[in-house]
Each structure stands twice: as structure tokens, then as C-alpha cells.
N, C-alpha and C. Protein backbone atom coordinates (compact mmCIF):
# COMPACT_ATOMS: atom_id res chain seq x y z
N UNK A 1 90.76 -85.20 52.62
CA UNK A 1 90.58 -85.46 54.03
C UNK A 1 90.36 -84.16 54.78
N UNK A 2 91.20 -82.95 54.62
CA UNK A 2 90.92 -81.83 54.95
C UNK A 2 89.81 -81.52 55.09
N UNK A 3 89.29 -81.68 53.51
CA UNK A 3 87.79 -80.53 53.30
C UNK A 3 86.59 -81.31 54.17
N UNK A 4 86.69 -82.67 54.16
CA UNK A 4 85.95 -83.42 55.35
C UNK A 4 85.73 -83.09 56.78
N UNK A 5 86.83 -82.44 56.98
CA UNK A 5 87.41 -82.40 58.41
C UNK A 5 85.86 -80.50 58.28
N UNK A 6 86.54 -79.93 57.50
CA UNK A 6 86.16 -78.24 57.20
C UNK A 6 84.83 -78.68 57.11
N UNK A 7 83.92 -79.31 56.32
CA UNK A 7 82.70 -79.44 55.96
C UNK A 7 81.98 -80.22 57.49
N UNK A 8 82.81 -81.08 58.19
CA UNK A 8 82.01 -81.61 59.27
C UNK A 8 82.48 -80.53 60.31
N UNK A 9 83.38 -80.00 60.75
CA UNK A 9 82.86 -78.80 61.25
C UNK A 9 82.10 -77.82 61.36
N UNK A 10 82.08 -77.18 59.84
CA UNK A 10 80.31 -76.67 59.27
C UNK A 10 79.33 -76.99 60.46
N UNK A 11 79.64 -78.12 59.59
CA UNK A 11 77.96 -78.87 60.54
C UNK A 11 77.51 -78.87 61.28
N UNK A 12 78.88 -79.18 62.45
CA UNK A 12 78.62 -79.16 64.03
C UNK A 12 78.29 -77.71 64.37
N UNK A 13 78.84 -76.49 63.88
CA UNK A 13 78.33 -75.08 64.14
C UNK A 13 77.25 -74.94 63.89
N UNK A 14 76.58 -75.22 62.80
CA UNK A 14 75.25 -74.86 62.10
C UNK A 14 73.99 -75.41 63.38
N UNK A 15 74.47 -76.97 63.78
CA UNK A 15 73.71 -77.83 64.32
C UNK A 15 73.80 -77.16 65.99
N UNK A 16 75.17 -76.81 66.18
CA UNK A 16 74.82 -76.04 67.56
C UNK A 16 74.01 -74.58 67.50
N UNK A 17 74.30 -74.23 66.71
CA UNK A 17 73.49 -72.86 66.59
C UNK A 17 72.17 -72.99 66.61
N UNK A 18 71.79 -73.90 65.51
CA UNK A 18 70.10 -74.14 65.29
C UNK A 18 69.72 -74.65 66.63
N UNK A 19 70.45 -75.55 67.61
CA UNK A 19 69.82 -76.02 69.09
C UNK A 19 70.06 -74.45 69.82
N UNK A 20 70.74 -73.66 69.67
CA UNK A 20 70.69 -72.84 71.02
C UNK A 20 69.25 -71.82 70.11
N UNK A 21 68.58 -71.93 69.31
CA UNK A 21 67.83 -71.21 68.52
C UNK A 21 66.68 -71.88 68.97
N UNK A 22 66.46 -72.99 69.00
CA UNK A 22 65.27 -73.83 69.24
C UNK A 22 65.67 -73.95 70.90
N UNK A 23 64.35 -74.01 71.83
CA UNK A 23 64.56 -74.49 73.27
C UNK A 23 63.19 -75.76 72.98
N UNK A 24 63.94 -77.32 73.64
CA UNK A 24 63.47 -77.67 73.35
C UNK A 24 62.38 -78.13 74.68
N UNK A 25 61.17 -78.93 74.85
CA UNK A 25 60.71 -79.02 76.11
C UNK A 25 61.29 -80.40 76.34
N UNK A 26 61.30 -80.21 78.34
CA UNK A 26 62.07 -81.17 78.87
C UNK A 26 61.24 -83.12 79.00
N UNK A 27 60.10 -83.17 78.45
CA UNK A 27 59.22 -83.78 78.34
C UNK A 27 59.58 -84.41 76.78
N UNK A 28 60.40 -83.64 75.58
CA UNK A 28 60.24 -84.14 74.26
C UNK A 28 61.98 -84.37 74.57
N UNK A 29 62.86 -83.33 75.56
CA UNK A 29 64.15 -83.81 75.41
C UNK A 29 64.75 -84.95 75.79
N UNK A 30 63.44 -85.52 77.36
CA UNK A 30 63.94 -87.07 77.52
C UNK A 30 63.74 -88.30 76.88
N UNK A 31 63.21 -87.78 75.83
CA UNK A 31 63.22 -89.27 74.54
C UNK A 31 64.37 -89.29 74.20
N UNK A 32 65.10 -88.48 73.70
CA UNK A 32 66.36 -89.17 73.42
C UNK A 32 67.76 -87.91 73.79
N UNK A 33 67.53 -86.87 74.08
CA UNK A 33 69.06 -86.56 74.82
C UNK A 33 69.99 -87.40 75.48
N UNK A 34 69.03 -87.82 76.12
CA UNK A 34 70.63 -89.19 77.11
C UNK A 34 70.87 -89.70 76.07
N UNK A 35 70.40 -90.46 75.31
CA UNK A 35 71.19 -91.61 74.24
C UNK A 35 71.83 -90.63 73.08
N UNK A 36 71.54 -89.49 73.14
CA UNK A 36 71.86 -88.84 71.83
C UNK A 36 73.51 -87.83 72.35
N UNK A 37 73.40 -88.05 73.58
CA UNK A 37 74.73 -87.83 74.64
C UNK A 37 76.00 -88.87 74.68
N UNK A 38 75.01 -90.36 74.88
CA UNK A 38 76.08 -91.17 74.44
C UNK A 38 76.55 -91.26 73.47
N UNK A 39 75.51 -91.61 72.46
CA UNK A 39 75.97 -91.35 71.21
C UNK A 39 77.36 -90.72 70.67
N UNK A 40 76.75 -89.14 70.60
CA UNK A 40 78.43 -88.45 70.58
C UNK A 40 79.50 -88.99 71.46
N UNK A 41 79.01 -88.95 72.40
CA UNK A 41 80.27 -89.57 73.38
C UNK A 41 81.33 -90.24 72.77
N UNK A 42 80.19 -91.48 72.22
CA UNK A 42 81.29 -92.94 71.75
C UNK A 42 81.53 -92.33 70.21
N UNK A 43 80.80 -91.44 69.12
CA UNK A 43 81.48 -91.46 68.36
C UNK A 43 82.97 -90.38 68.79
N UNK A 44 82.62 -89.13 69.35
CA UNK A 44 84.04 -88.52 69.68
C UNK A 44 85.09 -89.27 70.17
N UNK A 45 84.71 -90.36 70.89
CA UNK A 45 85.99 -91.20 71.48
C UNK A 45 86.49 -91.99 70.45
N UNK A 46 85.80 -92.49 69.41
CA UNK A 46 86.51 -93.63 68.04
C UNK A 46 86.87 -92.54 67.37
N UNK A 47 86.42 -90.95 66.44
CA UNK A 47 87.30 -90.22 66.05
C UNK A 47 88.76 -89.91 66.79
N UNK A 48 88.00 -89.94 68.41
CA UNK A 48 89.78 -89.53 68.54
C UNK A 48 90.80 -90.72 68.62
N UNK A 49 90.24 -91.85 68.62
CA UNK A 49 91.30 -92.71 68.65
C UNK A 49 91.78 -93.12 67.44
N UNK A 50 91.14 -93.16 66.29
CA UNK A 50 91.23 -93.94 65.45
C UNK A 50 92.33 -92.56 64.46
N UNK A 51 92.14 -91.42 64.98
CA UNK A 51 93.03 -89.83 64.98
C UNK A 51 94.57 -90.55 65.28
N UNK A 52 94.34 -90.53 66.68
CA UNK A 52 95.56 -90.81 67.00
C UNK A 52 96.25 -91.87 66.22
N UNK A 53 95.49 -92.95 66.07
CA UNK A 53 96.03 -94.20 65.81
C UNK A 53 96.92 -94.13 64.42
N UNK A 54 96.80 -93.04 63.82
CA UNK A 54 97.60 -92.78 62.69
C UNK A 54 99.54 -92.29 62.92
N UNK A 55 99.35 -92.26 64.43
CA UNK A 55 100.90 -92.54 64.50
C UNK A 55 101.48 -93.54 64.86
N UNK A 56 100.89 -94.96 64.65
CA UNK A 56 101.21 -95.82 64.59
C UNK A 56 102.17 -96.21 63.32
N UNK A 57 101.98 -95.60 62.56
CA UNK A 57 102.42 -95.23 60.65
C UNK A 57 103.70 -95.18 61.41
N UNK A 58 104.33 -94.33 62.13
CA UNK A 58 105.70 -94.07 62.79
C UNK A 58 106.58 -94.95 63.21
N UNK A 59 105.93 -96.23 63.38
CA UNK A 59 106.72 -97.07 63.85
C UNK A 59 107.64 -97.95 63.10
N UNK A 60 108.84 -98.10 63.75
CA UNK A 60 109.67 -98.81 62.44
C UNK A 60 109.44 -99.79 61.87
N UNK A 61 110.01 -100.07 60.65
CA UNK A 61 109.53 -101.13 59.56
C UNK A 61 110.38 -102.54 60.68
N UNK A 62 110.75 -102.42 61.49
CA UNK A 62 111.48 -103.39 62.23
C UNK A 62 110.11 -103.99 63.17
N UNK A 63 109.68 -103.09 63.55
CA UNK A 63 108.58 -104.06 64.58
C UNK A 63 107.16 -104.25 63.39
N UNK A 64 107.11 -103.01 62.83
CA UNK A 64 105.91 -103.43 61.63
C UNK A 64 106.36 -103.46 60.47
N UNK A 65 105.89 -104.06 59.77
CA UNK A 65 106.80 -104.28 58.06
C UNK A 65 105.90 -103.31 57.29
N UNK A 66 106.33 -102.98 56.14
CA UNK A 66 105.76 -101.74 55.12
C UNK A 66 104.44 -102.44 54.14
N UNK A 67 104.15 -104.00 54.40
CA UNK A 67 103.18 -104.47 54.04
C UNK A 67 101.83 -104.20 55.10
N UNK A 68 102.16 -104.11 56.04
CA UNK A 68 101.09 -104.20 57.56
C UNK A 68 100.90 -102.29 57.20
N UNK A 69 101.82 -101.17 57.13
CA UNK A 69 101.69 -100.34 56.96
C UNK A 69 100.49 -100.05 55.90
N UNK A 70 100.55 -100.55 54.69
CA UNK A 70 99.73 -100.51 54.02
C UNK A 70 98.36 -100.67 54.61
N UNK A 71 97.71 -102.05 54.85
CA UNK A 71 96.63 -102.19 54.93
C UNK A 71 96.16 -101.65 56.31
N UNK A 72 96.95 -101.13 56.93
CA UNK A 72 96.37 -100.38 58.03
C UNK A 72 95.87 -99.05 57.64
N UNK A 73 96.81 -98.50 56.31
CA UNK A 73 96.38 -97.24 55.56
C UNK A 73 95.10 -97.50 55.68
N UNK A 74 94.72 -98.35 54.49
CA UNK A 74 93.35 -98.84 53.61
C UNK A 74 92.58 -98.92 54.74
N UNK A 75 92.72 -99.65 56.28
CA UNK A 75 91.75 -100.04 57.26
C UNK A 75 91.31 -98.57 58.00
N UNK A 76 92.06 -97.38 57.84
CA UNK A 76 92.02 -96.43 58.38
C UNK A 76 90.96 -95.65 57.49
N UNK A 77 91.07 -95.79 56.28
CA UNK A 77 90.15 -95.06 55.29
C UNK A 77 88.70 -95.58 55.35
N UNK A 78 88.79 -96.92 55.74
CA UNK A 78 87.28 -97.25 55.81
C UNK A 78 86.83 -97.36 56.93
N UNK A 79 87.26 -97.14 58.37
CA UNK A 79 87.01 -96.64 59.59
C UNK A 79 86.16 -95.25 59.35
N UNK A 80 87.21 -94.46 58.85
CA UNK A 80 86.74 -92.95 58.42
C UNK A 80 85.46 -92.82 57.69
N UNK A 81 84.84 -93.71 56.46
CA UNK A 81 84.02 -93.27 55.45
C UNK A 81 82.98 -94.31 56.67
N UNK A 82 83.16 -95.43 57.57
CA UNK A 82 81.80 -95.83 58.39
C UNK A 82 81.50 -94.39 59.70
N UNK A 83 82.66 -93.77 59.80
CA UNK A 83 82.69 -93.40 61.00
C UNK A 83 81.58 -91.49 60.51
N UNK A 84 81.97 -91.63 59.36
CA UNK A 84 81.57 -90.03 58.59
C UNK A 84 79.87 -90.68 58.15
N UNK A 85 79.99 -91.56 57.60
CA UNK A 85 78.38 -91.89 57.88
C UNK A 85 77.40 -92.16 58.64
N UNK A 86 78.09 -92.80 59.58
CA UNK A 86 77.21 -92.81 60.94
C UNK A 86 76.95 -91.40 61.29
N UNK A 87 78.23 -90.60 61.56
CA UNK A 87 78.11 -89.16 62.02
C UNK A 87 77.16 -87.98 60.73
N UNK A 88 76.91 -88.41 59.88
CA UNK A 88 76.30 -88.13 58.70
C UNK A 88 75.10 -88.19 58.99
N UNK A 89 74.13 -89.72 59.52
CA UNK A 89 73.44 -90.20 59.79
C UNK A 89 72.65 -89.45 60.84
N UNK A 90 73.27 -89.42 61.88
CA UNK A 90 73.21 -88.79 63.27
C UNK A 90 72.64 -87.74 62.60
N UNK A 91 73.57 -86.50 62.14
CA UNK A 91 73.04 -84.99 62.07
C UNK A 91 71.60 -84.83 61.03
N UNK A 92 71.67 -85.97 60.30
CA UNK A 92 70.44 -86.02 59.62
C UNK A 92 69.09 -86.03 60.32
N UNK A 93 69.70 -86.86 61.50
CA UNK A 93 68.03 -87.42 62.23
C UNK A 93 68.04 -85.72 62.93
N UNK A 94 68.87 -85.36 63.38
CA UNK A 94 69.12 -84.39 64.31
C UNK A 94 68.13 -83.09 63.81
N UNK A 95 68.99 -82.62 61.72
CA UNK A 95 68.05 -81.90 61.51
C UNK A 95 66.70 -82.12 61.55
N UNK A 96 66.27 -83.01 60.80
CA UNK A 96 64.72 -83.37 60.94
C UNK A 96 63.98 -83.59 62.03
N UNK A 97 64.70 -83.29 63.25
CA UNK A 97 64.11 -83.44 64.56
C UNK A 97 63.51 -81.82 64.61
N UNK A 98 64.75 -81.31 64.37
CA UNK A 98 64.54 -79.79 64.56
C UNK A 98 63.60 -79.33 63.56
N UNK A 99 63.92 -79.64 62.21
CA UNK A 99 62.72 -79.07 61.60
C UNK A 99 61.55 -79.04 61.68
N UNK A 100 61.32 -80.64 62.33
CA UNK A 100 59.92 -81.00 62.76
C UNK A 100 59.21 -80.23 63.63
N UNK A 101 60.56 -79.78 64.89
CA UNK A 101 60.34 -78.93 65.91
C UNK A 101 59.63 -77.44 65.47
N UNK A 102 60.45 -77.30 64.24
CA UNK A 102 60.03 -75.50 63.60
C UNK A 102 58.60 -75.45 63.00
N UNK A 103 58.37 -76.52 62.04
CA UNK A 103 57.45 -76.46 61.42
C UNK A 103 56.08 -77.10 61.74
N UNK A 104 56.11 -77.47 63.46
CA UNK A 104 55.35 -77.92 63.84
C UNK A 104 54.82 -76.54 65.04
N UNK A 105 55.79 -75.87 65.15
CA UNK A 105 55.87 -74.67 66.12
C UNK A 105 55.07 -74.01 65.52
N UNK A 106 55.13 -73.46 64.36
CA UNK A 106 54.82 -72.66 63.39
C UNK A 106 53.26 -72.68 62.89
N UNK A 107 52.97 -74.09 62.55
CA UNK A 107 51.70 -74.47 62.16
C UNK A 107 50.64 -74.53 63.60
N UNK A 108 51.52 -74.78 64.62
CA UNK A 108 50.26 -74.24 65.97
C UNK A 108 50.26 -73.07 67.05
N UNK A 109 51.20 -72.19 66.17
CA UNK A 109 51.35 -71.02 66.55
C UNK A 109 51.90 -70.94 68.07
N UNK A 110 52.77 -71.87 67.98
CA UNK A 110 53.32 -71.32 69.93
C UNK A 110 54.47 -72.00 69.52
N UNK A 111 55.67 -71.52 70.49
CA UNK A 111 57.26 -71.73 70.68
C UNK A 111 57.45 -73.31 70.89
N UNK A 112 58.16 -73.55 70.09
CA UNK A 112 58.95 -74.71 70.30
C UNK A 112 58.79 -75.68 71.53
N UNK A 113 59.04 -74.79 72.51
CA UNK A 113 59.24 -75.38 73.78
C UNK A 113 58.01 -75.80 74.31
N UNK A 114 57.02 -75.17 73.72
CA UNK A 114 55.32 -75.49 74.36
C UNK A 114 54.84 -77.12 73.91
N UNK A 115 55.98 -77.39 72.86
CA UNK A 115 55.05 -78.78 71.72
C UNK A 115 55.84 -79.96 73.03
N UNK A 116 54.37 -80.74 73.49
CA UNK A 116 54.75 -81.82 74.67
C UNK A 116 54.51 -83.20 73.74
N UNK A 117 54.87 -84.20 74.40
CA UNK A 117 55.04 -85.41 73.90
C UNK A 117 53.71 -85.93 73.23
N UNK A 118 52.25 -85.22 73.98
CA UNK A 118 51.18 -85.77 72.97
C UNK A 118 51.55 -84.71 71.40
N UNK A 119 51.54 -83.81 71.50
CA UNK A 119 51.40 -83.47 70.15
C UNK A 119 52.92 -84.44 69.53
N UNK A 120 53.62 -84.58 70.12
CA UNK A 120 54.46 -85.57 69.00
C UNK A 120 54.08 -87.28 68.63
N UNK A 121 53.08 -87.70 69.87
CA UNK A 121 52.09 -88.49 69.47
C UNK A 121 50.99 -88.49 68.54
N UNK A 122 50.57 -87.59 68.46
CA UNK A 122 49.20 -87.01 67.60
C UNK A 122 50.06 -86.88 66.13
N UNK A 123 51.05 -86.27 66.10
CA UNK A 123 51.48 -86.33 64.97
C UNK A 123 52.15 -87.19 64.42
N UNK A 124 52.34 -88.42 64.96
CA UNK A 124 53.12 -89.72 64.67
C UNK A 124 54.11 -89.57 64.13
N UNK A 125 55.20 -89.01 65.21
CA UNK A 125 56.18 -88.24 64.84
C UNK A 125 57.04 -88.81 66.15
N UNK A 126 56.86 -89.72 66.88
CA UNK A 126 57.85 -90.44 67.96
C UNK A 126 58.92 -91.17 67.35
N UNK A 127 59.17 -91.50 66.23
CA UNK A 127 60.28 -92.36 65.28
C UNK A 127 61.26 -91.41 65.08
N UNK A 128 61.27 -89.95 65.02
CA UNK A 128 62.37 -89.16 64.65
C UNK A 128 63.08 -88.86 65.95
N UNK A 129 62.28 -89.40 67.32
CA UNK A 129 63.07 -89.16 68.75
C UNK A 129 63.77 -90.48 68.95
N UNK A 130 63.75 -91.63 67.99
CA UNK A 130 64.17 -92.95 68.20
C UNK A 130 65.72 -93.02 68.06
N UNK A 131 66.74 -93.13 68.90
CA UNK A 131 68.41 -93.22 68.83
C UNK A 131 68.51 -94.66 68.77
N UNK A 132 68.39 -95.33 69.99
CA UNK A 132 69.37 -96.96 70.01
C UNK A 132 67.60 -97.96 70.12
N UNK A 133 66.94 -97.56 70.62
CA UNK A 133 65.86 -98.31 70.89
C UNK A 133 64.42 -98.04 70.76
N UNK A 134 62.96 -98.70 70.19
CA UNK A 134 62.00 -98.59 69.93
C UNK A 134 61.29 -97.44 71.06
N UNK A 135 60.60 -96.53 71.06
CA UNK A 135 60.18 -96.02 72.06
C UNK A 135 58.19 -96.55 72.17
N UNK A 136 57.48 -96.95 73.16
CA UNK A 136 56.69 -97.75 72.75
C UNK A 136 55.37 -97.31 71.97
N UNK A 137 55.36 -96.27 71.88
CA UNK A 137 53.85 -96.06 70.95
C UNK A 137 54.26 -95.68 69.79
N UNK A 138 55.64 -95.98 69.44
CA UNK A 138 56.19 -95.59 67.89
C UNK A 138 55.56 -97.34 67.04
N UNK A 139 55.30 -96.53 65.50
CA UNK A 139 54.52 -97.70 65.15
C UNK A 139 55.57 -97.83 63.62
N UNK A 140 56.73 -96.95 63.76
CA UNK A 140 57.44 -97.16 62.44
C UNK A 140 58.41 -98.72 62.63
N UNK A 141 58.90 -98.57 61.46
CA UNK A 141 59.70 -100.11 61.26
C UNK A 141 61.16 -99.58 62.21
N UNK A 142 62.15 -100.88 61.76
CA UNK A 142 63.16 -100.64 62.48
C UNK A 142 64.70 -100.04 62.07
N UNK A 143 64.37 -100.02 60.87
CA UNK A 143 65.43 -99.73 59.79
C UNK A 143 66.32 -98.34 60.47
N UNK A 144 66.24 -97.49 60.75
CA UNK A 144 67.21 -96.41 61.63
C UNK A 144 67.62 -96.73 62.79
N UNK A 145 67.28 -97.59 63.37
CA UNK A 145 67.54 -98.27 65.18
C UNK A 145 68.92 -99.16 64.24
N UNK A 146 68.29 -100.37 63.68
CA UNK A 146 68.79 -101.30 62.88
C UNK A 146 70.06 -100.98 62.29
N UNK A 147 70.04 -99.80 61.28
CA UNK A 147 71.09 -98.92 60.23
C UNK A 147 72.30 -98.40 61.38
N UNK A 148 71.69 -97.76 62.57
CA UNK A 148 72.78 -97.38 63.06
C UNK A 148 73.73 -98.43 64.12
N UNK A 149 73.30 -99.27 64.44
CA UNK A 149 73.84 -100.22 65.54
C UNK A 149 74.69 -101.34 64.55
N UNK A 150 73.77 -101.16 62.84
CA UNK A 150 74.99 -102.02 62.07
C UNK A 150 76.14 -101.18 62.02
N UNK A 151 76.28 -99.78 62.03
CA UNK A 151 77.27 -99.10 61.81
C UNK A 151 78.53 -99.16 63.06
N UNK A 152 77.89 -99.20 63.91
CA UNK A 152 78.37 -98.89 65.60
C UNK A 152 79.00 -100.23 65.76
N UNK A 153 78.84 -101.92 65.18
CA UNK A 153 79.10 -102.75 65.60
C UNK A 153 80.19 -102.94 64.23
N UNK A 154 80.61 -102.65 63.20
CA UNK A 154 81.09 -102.53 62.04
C UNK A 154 82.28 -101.81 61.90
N UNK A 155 81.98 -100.50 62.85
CA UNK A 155 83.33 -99.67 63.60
C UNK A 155 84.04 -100.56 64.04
N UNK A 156 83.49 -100.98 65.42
CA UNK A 156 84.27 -101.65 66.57
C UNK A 156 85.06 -103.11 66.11
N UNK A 157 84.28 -103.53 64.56
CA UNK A 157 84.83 -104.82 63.99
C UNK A 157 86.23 -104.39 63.24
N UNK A 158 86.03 -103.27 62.72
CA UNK A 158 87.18 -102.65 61.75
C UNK A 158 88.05 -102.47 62.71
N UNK A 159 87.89 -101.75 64.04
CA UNK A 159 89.29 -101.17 65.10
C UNK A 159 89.51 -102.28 65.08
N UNK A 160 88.89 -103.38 66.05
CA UNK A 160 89.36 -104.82 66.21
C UNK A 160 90.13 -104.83 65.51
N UNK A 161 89.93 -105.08 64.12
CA UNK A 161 90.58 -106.37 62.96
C UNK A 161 91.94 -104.93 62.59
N UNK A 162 91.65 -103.86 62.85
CA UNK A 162 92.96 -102.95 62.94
C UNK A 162 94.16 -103.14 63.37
N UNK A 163 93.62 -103.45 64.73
CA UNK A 163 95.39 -103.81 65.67
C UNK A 163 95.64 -105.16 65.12
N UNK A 164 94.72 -105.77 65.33
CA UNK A 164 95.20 -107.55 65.11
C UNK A 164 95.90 -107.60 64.25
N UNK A 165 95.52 -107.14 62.39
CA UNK A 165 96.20 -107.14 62.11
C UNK A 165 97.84 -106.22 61.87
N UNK A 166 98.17 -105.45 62.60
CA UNK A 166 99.04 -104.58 62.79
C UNK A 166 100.03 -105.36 63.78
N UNK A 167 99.00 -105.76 65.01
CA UNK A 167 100.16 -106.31 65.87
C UNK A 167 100.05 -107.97 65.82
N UNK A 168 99.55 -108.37 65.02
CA UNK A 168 98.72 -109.90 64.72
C UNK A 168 99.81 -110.77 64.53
């Protein structure tokens, strides 16, 4: 659990560094910054709750019995492995946004910040700005819109079925 904790920190440094390295233009950032804002948002708020929610373990075997303890263990572990994939997921699209950003910089010889929404049209490259919803001249399938909202609705089923059964 540790090295999880150490390795997704990694990440988040690497991933802030590479954004303050790249400037991106404000024309390619409103495809998806706002949603990619919420995004974190709601996952930082289920890490921290579902954090906290592990001192629930504390409570006496008088109001919770050491059977409910258990499967709240087990419900906590698979919160964690949906919650590390989604967030897995996320930094994936994230790099390949950026890379796209570098190696598209690169191949037309001007900064990052110059590449506007037609060249990410021209390059049929609007699917890697896609977070919660289709953007309309994207012509890819739906499978990453799809993948992540099963994840996001799969969380919120696991917290659910968490307390219920804890305080059920």
C-alpha cells in the first residue's frame, strides 16, 4: 500500500513538472481543463474519504461486529484498486495529451503554445482532449468516455454498498 501511495506520487510530480514545461494554448486548454479540474476534484475528494473512512476499523466490536470489520477491509481494497485505475487512466490520457503536444510541436517547428484547435483537427487528434463527453468533430468511438464513467459510477456503487453494509 505504501509503495502505491510513493509511486502515485511520482507521478503527480513528473505530470506537474511536464505541464509547467509545456504552456499549453488557451483555445486547446478549453477542451478539456474544466472537466479535467473536476475530474481531480471528485477523484481527490473519494481518496480522501474513502482515507479517512479507514477509521471506522476503530469502532467497537459493540456497535460493529468483527464480521462487518472484515468485509469492509475487502470493500476498502477494491475501492482502492477502482480508484488507482481510474487515476491510472486519467494520467495516461494526460501523458499522451502532452506527448502529442511535444511531438507535434516539434514536427512543425513552433512552441507548444502556437498548436490551435485546427491543427488538432487536421490531425485527428480531438479524442485525446475527450474527459466526460464527445467533443463534436471527434470521429473516434466511445470506449474512454464509456471506460471512465463505468469507473466513476462503480466507485460511488462500492462507497454506497460500504456504509450500508457497515451500518446496514
Amino acid at each position: 500500500m505504501t509503495q502505491n501511495i510513493v509511486v502515485a506520487a511520482f507521478c503527480l510530480i513528473i505530470s506537474y513538472w511536464m505541464k509547467q514545461q509545456i504552456k499549453i494554448s488557451d483555445e486547446i486548454s478549453a477542451l478539456y481543463v474544466r472537466n479535467q479540474r473536476i475530474f481531480r476534484l471528485f477523484l481527490s475528494i473519494m481518496f480522501g474519504i474513502v482515507g479517512c473512512s479507514w477509521f471506522l476499523l476503530l469502532l467497537p466490536d459493540s456497535i460493529v461486529s468483527a464480521h462487518k470489520h472484515d468485509l469492509f477491509r475487502l470493500g476498502q481494497f477494491e475501492l482502492y484498486v477502482l480508484l488507482l485505475t481510474l487515476w491510472g487512466y486519467d494520467y495516461r490520457c494526460e501523458t499522451t495529451r502532452l506527448a502529442w503536444l511535444i511531438t507535434t510541436s516539434s514536427e512543425m517547428n513552433k512552441p507548444a503554445n502556437y498548436i490551435a484547435l485546427n491543427d488538432v483537427i487536421t490531425a485527428d487528434k480531438l479524442h485525446i482532449f475527450e474527459m466526460f463527453v464527445k467533443h463534436g468533430n471527434s470521429n473516434r468511438n466511445y470506449f474512454h468516455i464509456v471506460f471512465r464513467w463505468a469507473l466513476i459510477l462503480a466507485i460511488l456503487t462500492l462507497f454506497i454498498r460500504q456504509w450500508i453494509n457497515l451500518f446496514g
